[in-house]
N, C-alpha and C. Protein backbone atom coordinates (compact mmCIF):
# COMPACT_ATOMS: atom_id res chain seq x y z
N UNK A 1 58.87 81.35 62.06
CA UNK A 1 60.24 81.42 62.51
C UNK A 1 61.05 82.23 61.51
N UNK A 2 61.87 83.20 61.96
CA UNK A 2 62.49 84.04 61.52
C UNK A 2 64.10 83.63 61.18
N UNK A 3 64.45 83.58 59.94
CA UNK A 3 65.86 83.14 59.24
C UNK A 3 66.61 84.22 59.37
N UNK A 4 66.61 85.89 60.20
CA UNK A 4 67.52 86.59 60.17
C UNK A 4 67.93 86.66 61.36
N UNK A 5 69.26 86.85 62.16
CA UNK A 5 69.56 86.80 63.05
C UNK A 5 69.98 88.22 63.31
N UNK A 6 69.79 88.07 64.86
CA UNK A 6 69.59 89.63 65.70
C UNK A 6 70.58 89.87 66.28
N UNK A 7 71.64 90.55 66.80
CA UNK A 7 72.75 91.20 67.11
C UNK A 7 72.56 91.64 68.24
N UNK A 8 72.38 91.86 69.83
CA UNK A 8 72.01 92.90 70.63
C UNK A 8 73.15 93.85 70.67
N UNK A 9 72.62 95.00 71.04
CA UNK A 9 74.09 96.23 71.04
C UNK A 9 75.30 96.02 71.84
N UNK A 10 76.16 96.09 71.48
CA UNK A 10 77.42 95.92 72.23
C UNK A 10 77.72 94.18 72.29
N UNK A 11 76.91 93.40 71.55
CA UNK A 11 77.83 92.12 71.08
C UNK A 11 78.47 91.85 70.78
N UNK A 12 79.53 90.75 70.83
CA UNK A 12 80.99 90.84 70.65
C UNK A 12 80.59 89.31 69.50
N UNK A 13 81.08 89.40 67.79
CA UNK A 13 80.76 88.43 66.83
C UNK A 13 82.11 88.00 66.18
N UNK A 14 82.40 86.62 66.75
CA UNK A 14 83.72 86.00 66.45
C UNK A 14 84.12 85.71 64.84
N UNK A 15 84.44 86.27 63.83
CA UNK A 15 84.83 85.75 62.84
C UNK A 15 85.98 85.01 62.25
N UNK A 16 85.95 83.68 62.10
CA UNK A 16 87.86 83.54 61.79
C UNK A 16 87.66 82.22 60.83
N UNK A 17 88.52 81.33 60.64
CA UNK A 17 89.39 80.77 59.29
C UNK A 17 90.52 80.25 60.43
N UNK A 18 91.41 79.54 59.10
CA UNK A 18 92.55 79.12 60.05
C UNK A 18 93.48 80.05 60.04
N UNK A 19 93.43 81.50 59.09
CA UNK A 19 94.68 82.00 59.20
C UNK A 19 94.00 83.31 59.78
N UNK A 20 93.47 83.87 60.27
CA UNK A 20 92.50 85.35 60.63
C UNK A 20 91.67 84.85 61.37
N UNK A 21 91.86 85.82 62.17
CA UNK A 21 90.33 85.85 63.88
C UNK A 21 90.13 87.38 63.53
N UNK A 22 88.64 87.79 63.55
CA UNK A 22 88.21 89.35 64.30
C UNK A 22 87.06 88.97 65.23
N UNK A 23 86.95 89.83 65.93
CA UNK A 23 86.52 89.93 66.75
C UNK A 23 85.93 91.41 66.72
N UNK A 24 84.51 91.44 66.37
CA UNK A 24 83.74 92.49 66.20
C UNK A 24 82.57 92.62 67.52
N UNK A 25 82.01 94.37 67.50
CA UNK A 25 81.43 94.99 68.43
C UNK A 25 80.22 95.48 67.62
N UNK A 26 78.80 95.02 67.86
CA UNK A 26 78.03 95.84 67.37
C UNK A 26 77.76 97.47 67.92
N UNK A 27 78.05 98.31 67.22
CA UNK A 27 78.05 99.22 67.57
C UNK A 27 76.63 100.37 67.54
N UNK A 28 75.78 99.40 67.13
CA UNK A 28 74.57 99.63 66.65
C UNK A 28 73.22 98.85 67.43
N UNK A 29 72.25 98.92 66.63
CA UNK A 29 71.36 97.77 67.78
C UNK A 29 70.71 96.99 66.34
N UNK A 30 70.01 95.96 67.31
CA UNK A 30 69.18 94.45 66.82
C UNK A 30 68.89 95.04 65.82
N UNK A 31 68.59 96.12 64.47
CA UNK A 31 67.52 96.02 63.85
C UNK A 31 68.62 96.75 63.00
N UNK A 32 69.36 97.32 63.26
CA UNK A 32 70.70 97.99 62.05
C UNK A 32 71.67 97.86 62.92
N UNK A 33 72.54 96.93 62.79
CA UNK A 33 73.89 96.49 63.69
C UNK A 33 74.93 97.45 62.56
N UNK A 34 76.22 97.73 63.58
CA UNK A 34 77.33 98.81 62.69
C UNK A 34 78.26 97.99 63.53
N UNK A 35 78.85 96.64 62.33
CA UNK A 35 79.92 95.85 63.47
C UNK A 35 81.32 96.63 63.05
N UNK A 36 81.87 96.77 64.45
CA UNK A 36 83.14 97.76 64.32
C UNK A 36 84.25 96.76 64.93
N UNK A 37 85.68 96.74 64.09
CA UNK A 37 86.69 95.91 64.52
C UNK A 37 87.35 96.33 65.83
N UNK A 38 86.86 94.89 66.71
CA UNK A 38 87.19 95.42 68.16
C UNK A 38 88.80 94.73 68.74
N UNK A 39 89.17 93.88 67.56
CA UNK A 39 90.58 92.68 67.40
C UNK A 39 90.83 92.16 66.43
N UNK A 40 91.98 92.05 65.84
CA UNK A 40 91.94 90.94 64.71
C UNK A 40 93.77 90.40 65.22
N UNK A 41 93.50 88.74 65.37
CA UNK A 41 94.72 87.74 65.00
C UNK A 41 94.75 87.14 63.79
N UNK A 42 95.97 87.28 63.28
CA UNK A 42 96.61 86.61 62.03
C UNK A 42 97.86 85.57 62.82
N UNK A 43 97.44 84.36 61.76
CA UNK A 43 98.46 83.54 62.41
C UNK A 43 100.03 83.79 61.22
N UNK A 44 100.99 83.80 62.30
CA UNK A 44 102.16 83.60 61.75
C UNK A 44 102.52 82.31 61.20
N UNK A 45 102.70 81.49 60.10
CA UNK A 45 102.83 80.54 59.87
C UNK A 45 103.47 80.28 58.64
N UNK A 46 104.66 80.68 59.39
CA UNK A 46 105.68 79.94 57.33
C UNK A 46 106.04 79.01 56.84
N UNK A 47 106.15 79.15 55.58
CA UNK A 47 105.90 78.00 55.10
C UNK A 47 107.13 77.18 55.51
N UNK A 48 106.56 76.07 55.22
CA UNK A 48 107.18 74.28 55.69
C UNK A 48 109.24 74.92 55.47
N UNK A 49 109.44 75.15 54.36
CA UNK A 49 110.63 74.86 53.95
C UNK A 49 111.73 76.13 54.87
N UNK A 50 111.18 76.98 55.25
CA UNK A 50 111.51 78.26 56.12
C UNK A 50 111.33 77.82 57.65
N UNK A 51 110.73 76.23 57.94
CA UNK A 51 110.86 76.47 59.14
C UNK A 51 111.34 75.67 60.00
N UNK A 52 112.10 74.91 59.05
CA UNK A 52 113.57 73.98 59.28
C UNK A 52 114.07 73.47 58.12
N UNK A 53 114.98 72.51 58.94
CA UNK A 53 116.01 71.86 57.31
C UNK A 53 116.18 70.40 57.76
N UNK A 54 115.76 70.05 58.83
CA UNK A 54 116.08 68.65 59.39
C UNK A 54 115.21 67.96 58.68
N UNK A 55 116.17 66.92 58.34
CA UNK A 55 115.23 65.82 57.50
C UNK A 55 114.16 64.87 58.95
N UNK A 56 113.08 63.92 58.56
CA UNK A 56 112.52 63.43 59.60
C UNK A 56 113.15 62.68 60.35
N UNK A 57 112.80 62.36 61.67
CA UNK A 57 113.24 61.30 62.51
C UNK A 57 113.11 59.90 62.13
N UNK A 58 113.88 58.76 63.04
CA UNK A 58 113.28 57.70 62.24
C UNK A 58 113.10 56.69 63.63
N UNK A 59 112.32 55.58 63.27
CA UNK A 59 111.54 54.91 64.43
C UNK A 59 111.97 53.98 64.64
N UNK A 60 112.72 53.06 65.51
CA UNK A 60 112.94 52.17 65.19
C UNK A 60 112.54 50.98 66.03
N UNK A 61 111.85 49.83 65.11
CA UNK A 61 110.70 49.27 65.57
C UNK A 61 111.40 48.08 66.77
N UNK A 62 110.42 47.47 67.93
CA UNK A 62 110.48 46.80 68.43
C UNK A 62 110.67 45.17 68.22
N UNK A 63 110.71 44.22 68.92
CA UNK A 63 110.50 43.00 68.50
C UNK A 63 109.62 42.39 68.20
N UNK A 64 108.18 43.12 68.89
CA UNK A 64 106.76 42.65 68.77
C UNK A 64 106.51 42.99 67.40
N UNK A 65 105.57 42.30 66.85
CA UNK A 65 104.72 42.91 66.06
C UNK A 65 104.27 43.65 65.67
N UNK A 66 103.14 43.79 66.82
CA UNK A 66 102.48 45.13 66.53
C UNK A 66 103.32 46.56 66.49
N UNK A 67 104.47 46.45 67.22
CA UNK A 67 105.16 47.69 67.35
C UNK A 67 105.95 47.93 66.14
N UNK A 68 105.90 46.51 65.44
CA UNK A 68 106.45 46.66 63.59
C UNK A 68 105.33 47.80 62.94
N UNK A 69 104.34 46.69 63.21
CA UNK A 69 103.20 47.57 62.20
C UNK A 69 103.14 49.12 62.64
N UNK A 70 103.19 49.50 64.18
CA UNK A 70 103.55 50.62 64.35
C UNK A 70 103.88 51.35 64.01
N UNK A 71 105.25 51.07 63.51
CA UNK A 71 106.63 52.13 62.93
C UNK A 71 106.05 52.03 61.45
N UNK A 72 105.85 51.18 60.70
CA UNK A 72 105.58 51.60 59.51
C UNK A 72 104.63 52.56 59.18
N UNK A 73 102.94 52.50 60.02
CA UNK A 73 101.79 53.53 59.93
C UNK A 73 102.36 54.61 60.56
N UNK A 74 103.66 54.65 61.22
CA UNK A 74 103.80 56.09 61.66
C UNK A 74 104.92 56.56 60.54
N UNK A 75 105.29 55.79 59.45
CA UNK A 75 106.30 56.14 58.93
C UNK A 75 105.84 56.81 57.66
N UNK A 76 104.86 55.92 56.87
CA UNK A 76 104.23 55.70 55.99
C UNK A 76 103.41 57.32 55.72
N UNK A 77 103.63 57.33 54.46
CA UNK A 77 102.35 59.07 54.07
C UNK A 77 100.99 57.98 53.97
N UNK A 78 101.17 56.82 53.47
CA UNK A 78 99.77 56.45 53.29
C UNK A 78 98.83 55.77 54.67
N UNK A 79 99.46 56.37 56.12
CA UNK A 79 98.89 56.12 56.77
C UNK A 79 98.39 54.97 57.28
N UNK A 80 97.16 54.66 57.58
CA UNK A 80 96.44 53.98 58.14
C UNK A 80 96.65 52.82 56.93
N UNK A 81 96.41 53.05 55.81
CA UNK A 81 96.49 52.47 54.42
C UNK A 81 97.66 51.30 54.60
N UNK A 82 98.87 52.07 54.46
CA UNK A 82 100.29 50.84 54.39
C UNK A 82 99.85 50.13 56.01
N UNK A 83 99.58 51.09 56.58
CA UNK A 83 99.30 50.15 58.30
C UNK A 83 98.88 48.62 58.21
N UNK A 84 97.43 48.63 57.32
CA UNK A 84 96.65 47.72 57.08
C UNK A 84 97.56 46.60 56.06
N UNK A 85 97.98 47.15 55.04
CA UNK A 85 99.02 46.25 54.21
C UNK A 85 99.85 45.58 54.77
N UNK A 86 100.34 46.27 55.87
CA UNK A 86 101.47 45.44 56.69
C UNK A 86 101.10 44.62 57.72
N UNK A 87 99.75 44.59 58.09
CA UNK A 87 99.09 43.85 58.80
C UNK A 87 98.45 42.45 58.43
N UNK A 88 98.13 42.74 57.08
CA UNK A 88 98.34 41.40 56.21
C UNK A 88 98.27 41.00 55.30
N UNK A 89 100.11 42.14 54.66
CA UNK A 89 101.17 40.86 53.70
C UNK A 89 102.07 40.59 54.78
């Protein structure tokens, strides 16, 4: 079994990340591929502080219980973590 992988001509080979996509064309065949840029997306994505000013929303919990523990794991950075704390202290 062979560990190199084969290209057929005119394949289209998705490359991306979270911030870059290309999208390449072999322009060549199986045995010397010539991948040529056939697209590339870049994501627009600025940073946090550029892409508002509103401070967060806030939740405000029910009479039940569980809809306590609710609002806090949705409030909470520590997640699931304070969820469990508040579940039982």
């Amino acid at each position: 079994m062979s560990n190199k992988m084969s290209i057929p001509h005119d394949a289209i080979v998705f490359v991306g990340d979270g911030r870059k996509a290309l999208f390449l064309r072999n322009a060549g065949d199986e045995k010397f591929p010539d991948l040529k840029t056939e697209q590339v997306f870049v994501d627009q994505n600025p940073a946090t502080h550029d892409q508002g000013t509103d401070r967060p929303g806030r939740l405000s919990a029910g009479s039940n219980a569980r809809d306590r523990r609710t609002a806090v794991r949705t409030q909470s950075e520590g997640g699931r973590h304070c969820g469990a704390a508040a579940h039982f202290g």
